[in-house]
Protein backbone atom coordinates (compact mmCIF):
# COMPACT_ATOMS: atom_id res chain seq x y z
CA UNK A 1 -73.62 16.04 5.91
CA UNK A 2 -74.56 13.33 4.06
CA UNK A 3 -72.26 11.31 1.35
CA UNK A 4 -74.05 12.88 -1.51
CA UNK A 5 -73.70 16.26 -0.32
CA UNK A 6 -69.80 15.83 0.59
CA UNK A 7 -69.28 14.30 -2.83
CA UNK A 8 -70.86 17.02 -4.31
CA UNK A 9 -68.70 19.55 -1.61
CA UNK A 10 -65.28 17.49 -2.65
CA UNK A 11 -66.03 17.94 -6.19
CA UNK A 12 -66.36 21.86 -5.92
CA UNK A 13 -63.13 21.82 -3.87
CA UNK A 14 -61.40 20.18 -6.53
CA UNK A 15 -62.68 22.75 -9.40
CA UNK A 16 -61.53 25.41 -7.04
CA UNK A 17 -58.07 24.10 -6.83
CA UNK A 18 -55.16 23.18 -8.46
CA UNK A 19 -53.94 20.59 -6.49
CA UNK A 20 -56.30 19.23 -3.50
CA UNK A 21 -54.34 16.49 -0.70
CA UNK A 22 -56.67 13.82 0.71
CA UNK A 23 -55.36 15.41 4.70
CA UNK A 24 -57.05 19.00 3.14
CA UNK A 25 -60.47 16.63 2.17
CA UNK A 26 -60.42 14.96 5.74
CA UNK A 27 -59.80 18.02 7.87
CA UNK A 28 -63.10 20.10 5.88
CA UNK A 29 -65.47 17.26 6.32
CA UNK A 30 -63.97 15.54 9.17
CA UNK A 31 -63.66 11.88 7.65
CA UNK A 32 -61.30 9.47 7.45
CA UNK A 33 -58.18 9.37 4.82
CA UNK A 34 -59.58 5.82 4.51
CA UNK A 35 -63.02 7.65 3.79
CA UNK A 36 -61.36 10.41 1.57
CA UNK A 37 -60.30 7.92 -0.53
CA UNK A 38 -63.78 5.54 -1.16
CA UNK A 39 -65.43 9.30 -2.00
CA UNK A 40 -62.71 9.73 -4.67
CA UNK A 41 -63.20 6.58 -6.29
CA UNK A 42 -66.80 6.92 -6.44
CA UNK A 43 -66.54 10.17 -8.06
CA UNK A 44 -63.97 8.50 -10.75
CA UNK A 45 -66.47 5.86 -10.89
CA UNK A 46 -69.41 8.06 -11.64
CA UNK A 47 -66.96 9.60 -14.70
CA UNK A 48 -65.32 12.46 -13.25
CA UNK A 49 -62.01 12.62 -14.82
CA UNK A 50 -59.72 12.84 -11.56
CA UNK A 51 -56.04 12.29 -11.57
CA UNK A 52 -53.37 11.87 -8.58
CA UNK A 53 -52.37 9.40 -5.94
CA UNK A 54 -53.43 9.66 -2.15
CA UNK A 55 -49.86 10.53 -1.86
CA UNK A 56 -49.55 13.50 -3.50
CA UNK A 57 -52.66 14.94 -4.08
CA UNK A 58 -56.05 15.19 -6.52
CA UNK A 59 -57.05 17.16 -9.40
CA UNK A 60 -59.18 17.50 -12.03
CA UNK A 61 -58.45 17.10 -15.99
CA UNK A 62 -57.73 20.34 -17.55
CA UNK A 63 -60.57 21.60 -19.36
CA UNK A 64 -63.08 19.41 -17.69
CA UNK A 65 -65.99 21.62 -17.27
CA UNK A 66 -69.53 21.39 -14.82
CA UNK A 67 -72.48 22.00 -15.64
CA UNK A 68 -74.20 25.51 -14.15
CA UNK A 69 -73.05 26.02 -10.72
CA UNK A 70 -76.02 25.29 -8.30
CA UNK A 71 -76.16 26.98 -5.03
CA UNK A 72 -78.36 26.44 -1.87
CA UNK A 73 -80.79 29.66 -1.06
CA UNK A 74 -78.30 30.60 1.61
CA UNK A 75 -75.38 30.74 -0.82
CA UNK A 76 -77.20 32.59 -3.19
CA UNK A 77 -77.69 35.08 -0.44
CA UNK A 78 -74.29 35.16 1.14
CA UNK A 79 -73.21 36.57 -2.33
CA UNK A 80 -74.63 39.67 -1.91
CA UNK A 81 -74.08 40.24 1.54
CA UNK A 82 -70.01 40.22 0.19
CA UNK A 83 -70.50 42.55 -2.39
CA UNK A 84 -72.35 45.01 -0.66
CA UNK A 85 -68.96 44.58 2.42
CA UNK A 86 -66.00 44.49 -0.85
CA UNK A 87 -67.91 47.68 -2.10
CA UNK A 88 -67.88 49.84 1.06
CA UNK A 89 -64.12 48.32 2.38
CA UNK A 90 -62.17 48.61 -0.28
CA UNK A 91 -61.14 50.50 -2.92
CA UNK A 92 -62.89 51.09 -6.42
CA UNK A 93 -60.91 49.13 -8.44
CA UNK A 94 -61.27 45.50 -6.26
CA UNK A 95 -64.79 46.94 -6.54
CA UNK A 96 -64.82 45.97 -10.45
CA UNK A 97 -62.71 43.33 -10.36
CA UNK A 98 -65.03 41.31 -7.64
CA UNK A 99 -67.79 42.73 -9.75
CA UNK A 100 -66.32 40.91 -12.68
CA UNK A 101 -66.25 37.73 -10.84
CA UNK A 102 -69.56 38.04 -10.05
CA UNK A 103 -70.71 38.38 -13.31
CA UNK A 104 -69.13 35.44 -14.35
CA UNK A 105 -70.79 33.52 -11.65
CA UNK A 106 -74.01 34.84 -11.88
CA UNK A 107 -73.47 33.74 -15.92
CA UNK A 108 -73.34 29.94 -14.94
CA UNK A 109 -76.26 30.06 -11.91
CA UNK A 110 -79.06 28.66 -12.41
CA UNK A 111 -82.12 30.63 -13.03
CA UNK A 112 -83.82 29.74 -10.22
CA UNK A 113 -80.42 31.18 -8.23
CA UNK A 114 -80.38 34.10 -10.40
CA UNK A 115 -83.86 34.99 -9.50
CA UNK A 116 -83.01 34.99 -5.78
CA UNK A 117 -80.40 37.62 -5.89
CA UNK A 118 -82.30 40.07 -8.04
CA UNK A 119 -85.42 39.88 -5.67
CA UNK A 120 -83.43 40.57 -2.87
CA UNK A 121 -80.29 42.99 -4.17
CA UNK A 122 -81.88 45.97 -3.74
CA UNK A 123 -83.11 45.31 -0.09
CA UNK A 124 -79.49 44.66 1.21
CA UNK A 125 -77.40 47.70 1.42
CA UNK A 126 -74.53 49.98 3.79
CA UNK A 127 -74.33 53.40 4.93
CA UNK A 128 -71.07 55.12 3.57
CA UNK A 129 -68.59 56.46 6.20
CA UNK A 130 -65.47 55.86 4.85
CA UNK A 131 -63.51 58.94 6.20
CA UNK A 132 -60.94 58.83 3.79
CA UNK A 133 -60.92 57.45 0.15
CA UNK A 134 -58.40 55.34 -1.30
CA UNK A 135 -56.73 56.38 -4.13
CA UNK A 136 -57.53 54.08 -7.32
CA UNK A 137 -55.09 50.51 -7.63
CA UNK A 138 -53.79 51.17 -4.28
CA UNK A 139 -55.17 48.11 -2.63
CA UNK A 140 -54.77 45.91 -5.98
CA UNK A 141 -51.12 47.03 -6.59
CA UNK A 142 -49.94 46.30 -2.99
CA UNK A 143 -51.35 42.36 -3.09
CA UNK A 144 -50.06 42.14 -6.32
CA UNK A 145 -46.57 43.37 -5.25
CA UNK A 146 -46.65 40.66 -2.23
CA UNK A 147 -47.60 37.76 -4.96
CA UNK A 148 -44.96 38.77 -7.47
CA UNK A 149 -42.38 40.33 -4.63
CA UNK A 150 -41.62 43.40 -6.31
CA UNK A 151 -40.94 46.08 -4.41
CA UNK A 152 -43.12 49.45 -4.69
CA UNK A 153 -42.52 52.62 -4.12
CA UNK A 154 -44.70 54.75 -2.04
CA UNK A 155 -45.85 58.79 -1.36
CA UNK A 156 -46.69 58.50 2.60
CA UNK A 157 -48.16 60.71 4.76
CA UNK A 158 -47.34 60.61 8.52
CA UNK A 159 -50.39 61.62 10.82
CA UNK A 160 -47.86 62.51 13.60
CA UNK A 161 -45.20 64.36 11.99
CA UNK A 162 -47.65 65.70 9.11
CA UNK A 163 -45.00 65.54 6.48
CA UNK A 164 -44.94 63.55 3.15
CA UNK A 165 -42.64 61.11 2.55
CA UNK A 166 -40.87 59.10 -0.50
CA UNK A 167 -40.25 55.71 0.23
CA UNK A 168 -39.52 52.16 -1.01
CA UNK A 169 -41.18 48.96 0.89
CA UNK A 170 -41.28 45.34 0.20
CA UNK A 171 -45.20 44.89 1.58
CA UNK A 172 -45.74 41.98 3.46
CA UNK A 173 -49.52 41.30 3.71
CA UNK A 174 -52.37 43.87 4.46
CA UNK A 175 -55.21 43.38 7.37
CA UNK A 176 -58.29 45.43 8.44
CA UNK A 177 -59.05 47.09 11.82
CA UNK A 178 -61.84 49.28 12.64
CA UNK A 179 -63.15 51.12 10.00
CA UNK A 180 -59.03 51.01 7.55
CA UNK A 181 -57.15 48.81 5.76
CA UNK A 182 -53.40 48.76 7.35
CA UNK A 183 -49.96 47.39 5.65
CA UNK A 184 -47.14 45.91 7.11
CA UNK A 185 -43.73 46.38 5.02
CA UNK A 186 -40.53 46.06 5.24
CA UNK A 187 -39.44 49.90 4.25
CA UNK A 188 -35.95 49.87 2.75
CA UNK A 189 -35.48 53.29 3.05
CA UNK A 190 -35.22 52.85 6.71
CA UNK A 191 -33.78 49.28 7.11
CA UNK A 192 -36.99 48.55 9.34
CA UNK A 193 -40.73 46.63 9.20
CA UNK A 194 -42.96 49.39 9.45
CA UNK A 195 -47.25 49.76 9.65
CA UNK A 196 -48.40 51.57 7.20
CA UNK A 197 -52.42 53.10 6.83
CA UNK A 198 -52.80 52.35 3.18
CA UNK A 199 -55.58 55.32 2.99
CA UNK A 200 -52.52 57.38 4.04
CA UNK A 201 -50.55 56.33 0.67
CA UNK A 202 -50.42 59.70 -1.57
CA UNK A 203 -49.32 57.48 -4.62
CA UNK A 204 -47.81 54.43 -5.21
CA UNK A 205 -45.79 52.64 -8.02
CA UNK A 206 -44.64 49.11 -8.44
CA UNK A 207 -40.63 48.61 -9.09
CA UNK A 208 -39.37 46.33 -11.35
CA UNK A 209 -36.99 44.74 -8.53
CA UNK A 210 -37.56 41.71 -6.55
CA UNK A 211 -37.93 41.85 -2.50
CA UNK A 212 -34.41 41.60 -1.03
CA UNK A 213 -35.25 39.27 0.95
CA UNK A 214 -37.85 36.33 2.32
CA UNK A 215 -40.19 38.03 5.05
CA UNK A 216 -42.03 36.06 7.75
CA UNK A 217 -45.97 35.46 7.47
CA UNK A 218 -48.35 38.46 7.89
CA UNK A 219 -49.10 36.72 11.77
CA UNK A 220 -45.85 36.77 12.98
CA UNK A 221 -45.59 40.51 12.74
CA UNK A 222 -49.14 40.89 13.67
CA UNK A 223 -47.83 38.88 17.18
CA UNK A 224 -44.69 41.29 17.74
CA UNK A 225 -47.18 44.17 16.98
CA UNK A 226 -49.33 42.80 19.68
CA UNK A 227 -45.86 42.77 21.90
CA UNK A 228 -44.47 46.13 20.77
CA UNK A 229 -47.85 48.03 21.82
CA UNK A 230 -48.26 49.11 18.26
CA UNK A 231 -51.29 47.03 18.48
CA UNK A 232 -53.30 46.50 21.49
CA UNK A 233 -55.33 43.41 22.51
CA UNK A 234 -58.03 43.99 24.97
CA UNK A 235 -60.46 41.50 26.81
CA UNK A 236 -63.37 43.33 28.22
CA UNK A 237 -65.94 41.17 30.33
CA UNK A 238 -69.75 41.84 30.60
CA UNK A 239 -72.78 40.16 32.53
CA UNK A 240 -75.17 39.25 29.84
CA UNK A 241 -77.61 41.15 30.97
CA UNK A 242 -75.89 44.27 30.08
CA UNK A 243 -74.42 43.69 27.29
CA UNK A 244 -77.01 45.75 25.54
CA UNK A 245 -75.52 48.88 27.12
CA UNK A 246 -72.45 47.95 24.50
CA UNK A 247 -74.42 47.89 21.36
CA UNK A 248 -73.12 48.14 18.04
CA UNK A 249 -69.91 50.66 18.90
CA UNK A 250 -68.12 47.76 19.93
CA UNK A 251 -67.54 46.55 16.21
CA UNK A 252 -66.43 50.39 15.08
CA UNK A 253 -63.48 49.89 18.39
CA UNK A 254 -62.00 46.67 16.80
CA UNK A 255 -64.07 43.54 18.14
CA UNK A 256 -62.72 40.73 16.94
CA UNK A 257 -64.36 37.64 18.95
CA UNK A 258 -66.98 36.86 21.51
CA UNK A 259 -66.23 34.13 24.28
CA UNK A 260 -69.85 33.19 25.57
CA UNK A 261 -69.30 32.00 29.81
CA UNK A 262 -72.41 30.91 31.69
CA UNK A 263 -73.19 34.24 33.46
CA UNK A 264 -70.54 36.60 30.96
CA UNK A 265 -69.58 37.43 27.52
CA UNK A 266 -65.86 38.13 26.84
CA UNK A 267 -65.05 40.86 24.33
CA UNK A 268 -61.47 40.48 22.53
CA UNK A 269 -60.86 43.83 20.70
CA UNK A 270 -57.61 44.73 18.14
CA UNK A 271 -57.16 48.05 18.66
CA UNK A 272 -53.83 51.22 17.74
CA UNK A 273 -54.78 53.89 20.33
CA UNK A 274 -55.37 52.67 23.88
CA UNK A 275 -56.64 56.28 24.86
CA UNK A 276 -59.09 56.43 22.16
CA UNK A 277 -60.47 52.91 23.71
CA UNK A 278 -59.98 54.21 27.65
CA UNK A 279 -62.60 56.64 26.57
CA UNK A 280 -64.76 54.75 24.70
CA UNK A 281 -64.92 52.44 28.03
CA UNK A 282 -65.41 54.48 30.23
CA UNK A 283 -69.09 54.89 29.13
CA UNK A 284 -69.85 51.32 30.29
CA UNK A 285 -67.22 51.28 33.08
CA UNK A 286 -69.94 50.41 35.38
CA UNK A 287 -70.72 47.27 33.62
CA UNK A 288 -67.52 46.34 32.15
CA UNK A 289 -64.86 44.39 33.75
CA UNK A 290 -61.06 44.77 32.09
CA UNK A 291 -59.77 41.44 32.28
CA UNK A 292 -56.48 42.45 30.22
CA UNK A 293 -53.91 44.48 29.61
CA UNK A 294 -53.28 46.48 32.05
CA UNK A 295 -51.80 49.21 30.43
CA UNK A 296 -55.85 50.42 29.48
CA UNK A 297 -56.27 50.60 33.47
CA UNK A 298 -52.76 52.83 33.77
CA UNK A 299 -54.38 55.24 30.84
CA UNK A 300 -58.16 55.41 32.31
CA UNK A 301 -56.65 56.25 35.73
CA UNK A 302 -54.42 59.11 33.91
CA UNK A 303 -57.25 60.29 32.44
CA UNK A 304 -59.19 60.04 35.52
CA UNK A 305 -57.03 62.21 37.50
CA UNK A 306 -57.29 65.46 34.81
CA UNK A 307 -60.72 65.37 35.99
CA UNK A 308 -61.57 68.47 37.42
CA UNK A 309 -65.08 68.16 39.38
């Protein structure tokens, strides 16, 4: 990147953000603090109003406005491809509100940007197979429960028992798998952090009571998921040549990353029922090599010996 294009990059990132540290400028663009802070005075020099200190940070003046956002071709592009994704996975009221923010994008483009999307908008598109629908807010009310730490109270229903039950959580951050959006909580109504699948939530209703108590990052729990089996992590390997024979299933069973060897692709999949994968597998056992855990061995053997020949 050249200098103009990074001082045109740092300037964005300081519009976007409150407060922006010169470490946060030299880890995007990989330059120098030194460098970081020659870019800042040139934009102060060129008459951007920018106040701070390398050691606490950079902003902009409030109310200091840019002219109409201008985006490469690419950008332009990339907007769509996100709306089409927020509109099929997630629920219909992020669906306005991202709409909203579109709007008010679109409003500053320039015309030349504008034009791009509309030529292309109706050429872009997703099939619908959302097997269940989420129930309006549901999404919306649980992040805005983790950002003000209120606690919300929940109608749940449990696959496995198939009962409905009342309870009150203190959500801790959301994540997708597959093809649903999952919570994880802290439920007070059984003194334990639970996983919850949000298109499973009957009803929900935010309490005016704050969390009682600070709760680790979403990763943490997503790492003693991985431990307690709740969630399984899988590494499948495949010669290159097949990995054809895969095709586009292995997105709908949880991919998550794709290690490229010199012969071999590694497969890392995310994924709640290790039988439902075994079986999936098995229709490229031939040509795929489990490289971990192996627990997915143990259940493809099991299933192996039911079968009667």
């Amino acid at each position: 990147m050249n200098r103009i294009d990074r001082l045109s990059a740092i300037l964005v990132q300081l519009q976007s953000h409150s407060l922006v540290k010169a470490q946060q400028i030299s880890e995007r663009f990989e330059i120098s603090i030194r460098t970081v802070y020659r870019d800042i005075r040139a934009l102060e020099e060129s008459g951007i109003p920018i106040i701070g200190n390398p050691g606490i940070g950079y902003s902009l003046i409030e109310g200091f406005k840019l002219p109409p956002l201008m985006f490469t071709q690419s950008e332009a592009l990339a907007f769509i491809i996100a709306e089409k994704l927020v509109h099929e996975l997630t629920d219909s009221d992020n669906n306005k509100y991202y709409q909203s923010g579109i709007e008010k994008i679109r409003a500053v483009m320039r015309y030349a940007d504008k034009d791009a999307l509309e030529r292309v908008e109706s050429n872009i598109s997703t099939l619908n197979h959302k097997s269940n629908s989420y129930k309006p807010d549901i999404l919306q009310l649980i992040i805005q429960s983790i950002y003000q730490q209120k606690v919300l109270n929940i109608t749940y229903f449990t696959d496995s028992t198939r009962e409905i039950t009342e309870r009150e959580i203190e959500p801790v951050g959301i994540f997708f798998s597959r093809t649903n959006w999952y919570m994880i909580a802290y439920c007070l109504t059984k003194k334990a952090y639970r996983t919850f699948r949000i298109s499973r939530i009957q009803k929900a209703t935010q309490l005016d009571r704050a969390y009682s108590r600070q709760h680790a990052h979403l990763n943490n729990f997503l790492e003693k998921i991985y431990n307690n089996n709740d969630l399984y992590e899988i590494v499948i390997r495949v010669e290159k040549e097949n990995t054809p024979i895969i095709g586009d299933d292995r997105y709908y069973y949880g991919l998550t990353s794709e290690k490229e060897n010199e012969y071999s692709i590694e497969y890392t999949f995310l994924t709640f029922s290790l039988d439902k994968f075994a079986r999936w597998y098995m229709s490229y056992a031939d040509i795929g090599t489990i490289v971990k855990p192996e627990a997915l061995k143990d259940k493809i053997r099991e299933i192996l010996d039911k079968i009667s020949l």
